[in-house]
N, C-alpha and C. Protein backbone atom coordinates (compact mmCIF):
# COMPACT_ATOMS: atom_id res chain seq x y z
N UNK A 1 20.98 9.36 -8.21
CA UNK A 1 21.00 7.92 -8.31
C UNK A 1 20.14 7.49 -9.49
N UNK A 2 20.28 6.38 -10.16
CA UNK A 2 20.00 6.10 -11.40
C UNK A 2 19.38 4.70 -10.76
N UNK A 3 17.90 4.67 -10.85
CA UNK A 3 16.64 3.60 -10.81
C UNK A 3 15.58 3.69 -12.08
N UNK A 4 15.19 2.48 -12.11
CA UNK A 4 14.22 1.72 -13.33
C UNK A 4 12.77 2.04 -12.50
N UNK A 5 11.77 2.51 -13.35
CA UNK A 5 10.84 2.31 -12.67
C UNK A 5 9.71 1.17 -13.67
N UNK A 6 8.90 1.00 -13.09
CA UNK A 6 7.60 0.04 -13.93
C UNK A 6 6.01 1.21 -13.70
N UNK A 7 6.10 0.73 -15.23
CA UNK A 7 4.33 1.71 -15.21
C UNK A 7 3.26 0.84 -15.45
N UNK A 8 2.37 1.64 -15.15
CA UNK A 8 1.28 0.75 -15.82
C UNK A 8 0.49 1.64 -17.39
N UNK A 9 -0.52 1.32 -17.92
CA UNK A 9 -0.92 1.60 -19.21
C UNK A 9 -0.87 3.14 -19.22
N UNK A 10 -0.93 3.74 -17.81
CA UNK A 10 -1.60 5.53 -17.69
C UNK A 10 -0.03 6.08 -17.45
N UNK A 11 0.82 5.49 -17.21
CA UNK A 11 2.06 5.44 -16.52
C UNK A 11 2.67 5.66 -15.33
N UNK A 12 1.68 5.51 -14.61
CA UNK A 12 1.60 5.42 -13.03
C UNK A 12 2.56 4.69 -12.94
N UNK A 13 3.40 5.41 -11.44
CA UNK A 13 4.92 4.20 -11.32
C UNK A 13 3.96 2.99 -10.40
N UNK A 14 4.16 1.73 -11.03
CA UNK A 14 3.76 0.75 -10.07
C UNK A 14 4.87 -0.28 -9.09
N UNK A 15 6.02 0.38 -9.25
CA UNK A 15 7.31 -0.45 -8.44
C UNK A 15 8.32 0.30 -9.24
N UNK A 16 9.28 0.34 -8.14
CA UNK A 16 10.73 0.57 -8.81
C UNK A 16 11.80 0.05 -8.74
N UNK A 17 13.19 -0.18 -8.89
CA UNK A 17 14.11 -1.03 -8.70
C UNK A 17 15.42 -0.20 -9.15
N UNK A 18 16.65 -1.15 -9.18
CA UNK A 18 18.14 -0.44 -9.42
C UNK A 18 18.65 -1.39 -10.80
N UNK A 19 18.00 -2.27 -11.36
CA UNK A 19 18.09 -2.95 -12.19
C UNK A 19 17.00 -3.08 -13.57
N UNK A 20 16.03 -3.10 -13.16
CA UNK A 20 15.14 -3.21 -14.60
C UNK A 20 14.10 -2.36 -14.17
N UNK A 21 13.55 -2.08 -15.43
CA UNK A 21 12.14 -1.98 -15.73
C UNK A 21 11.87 -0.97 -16.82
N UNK A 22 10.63 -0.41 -16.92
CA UNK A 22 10.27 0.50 -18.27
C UNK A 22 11.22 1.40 -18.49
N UNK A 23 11.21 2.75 -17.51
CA UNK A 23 11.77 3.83 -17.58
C UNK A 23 12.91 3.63 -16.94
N UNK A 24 14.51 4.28 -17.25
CA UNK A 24 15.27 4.67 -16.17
C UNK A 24 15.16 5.99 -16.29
N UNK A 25 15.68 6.28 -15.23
CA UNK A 25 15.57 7.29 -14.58
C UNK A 25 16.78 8.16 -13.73
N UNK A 26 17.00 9.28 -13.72
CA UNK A 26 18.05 9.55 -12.53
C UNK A 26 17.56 10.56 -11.42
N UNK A 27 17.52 10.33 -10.14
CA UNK A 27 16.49 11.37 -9.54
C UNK A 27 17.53 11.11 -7.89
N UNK A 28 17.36 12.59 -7.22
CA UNK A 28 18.23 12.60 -6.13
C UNK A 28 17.56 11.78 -4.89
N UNK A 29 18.42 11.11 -4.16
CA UNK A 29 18.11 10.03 -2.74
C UNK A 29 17.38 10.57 -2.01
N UNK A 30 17.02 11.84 -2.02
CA UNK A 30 16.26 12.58 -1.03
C UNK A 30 14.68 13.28 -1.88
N UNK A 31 14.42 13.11 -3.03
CA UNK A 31 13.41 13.29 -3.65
C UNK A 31 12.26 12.99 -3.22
N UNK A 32 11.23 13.56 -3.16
CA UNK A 32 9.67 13.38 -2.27
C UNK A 32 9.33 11.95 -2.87
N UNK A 33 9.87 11.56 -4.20
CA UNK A 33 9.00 10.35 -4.51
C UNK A 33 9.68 8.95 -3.68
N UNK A 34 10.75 9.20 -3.02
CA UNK A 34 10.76 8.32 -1.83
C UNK A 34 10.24 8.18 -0.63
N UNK A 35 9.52 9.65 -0.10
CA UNK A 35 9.17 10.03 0.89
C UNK A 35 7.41 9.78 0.76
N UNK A 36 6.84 9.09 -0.54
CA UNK A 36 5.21 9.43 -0.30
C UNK A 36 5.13 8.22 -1.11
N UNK A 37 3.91 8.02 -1.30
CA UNK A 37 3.43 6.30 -1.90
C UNK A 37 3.74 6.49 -3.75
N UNK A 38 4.81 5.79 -3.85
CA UNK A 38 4.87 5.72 -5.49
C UNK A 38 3.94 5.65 -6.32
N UNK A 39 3.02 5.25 -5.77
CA UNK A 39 1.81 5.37 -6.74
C UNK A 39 0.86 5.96 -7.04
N UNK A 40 1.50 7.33 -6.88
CA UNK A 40 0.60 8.65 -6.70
C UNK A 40 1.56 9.20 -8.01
N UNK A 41 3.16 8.34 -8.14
CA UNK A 41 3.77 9.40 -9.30
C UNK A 41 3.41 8.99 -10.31
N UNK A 42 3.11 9.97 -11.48
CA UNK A 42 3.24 9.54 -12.75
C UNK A 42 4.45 9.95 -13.35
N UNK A 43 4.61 9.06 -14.73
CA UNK A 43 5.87 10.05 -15.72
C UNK A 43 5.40 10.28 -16.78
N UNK A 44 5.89 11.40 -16.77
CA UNK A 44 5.04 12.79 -17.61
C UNK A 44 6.34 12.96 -18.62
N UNK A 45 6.64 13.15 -19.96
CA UNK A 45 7.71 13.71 -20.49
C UNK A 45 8.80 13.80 -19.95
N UNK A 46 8.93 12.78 -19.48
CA UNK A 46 10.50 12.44 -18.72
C UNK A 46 10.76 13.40 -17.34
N UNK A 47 9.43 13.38 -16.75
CA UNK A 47 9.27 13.94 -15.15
C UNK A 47 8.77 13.20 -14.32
N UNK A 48 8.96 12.77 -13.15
CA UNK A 48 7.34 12.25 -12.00
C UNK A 48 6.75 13.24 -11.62
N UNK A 49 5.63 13.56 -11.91
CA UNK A 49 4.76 14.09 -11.53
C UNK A 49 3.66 13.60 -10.39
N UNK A 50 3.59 14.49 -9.18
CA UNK A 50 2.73 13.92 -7.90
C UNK A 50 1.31 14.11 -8.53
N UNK A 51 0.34 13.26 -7.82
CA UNK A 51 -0.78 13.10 -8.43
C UNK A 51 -2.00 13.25 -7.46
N UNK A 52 -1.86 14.34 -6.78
CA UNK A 52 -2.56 15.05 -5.50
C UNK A 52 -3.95 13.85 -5.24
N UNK A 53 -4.58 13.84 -6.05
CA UNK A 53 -5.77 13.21 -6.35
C UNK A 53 -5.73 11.86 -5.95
N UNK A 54 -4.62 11.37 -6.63
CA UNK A 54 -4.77 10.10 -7.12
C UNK A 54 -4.35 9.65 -5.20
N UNK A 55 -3.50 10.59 -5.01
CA UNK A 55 -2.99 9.57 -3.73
C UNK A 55 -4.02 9.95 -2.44
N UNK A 56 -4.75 10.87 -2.05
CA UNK A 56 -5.98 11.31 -1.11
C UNK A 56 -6.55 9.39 -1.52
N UNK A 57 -6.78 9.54 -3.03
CA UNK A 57 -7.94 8.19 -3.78
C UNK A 57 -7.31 6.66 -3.02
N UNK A 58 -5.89 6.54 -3.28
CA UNK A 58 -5.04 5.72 -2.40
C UNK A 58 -5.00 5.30 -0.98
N UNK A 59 -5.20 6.98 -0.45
CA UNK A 59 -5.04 6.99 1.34
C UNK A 59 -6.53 6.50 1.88
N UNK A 60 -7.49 6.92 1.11
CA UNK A 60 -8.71 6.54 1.22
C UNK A 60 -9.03 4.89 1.23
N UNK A 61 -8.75 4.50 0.26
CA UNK A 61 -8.47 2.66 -0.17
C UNK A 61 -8.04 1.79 0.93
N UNK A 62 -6.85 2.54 1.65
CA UNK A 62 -6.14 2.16 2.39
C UNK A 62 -6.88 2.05 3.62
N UNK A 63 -7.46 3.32 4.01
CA UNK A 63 -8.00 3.47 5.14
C UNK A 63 -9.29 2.27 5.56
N UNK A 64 -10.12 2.07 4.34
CA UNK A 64 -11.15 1.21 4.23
C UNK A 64 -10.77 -0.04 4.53
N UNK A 65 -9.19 -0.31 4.20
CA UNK A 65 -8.85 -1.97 4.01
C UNK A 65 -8.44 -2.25 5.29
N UNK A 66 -7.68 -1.13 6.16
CA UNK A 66 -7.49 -1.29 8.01
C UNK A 66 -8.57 -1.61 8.21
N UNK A 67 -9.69 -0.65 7.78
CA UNK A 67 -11.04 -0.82 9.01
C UNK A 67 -11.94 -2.13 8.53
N UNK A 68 -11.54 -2.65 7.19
CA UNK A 68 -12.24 -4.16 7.23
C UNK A 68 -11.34 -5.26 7.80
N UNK A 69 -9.71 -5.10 7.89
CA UNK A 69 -8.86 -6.01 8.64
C UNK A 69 -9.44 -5.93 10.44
N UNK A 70 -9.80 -4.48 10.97
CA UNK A 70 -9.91 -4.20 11.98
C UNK A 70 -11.48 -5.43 12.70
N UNK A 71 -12.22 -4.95 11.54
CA UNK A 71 -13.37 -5.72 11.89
C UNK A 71 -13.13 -7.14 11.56
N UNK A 72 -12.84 -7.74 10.75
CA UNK A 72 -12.49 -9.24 10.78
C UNK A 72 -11.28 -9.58 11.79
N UNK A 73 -10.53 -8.60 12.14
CA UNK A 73 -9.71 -9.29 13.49
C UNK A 73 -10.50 -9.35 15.33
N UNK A 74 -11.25 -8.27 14.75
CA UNK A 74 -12.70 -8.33 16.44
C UNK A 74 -13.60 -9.65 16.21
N UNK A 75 -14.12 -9.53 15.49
CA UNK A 75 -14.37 -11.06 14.68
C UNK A 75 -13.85 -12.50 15.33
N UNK A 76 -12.47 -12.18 14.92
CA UNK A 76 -11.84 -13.41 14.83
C UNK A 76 -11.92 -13.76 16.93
N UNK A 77 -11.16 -12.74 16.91
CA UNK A 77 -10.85 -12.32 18.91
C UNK A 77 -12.18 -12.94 19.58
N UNK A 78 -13.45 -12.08 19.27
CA UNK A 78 -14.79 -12.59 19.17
C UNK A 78 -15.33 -14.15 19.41
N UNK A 79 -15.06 -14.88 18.51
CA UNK A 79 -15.31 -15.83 18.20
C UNK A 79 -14.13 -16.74 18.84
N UNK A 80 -13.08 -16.50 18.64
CA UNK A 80 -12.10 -17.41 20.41
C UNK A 80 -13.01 -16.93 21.55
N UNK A 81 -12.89 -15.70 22.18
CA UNK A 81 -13.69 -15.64 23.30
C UNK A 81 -14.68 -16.17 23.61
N UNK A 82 -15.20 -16.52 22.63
CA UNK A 82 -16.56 -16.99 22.89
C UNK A 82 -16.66 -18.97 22.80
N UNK A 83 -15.55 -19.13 21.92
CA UNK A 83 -15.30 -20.70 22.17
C UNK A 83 -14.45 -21.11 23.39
N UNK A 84 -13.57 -20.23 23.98
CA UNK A 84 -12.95 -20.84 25.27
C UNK A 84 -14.15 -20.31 26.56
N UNK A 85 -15.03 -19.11 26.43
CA UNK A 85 -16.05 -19.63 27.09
C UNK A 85 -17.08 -20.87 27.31
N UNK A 86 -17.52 -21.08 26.01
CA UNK A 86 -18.20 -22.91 26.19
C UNK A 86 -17.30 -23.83 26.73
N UNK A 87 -16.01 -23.90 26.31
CA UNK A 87 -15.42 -24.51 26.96
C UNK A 87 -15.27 -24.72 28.39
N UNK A 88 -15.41 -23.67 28.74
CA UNK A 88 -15.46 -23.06 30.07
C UNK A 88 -16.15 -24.10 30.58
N UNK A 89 -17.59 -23.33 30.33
CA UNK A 89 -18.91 -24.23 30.73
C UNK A 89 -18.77 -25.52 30.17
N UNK A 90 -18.80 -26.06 29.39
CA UNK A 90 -18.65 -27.45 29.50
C UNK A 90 -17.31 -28.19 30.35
N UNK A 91 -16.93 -27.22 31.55
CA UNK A 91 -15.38 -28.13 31.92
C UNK A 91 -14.43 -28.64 31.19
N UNK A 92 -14.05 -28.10 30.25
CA UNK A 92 -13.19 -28.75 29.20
C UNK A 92 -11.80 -27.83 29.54
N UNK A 93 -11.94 -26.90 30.31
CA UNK A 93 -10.61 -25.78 30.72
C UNK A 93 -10.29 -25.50 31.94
């Protein structure tokens, strides 16, 4: 199948599509770079190359950004619980 990809300055794929972008490309429907985070491939001399490193560096990023969503959603939960309790006590519920 024949897709466009978009790089950035290092040529990291940063999105791909069936219509535009930097590179086209022709690569089979079942190729790992559908199966793992595009932004681990680079293009290398008219190859994607996986970027072992880069994507651990990714999974890592990722992991940090759950566990600050995680804590600002206990937070949030937190802070209702604790306003429909006053409520409570003040008879307002």
């Amino acid at each position: 199948m024949v897709i466009y990809l978009n790089l950035d300055d290092s040529n990291y794929v940063t999105g791909h599509g069936t219509d535009d972008g930097d590179v086209k490309i022709d690569i089979d429907k079942e190729h790992e770079f559908f199966k793992t985070d595009i932004h681990a491939w680079q293009y290398v001399d008219g190859e994607l190359i996986f970027d072992e490193e880069r994507n651990k560096k990714i999974t890592q990023e990722r992991e940090i950004e759950e566990q600050k969503i995680s804590k600002e959603e206990r937070n949030e939960m937190a802070m209702l619980e604790l306003a429909n309790l006053v409520a409570e006590l003040k008879g307002e519920l």
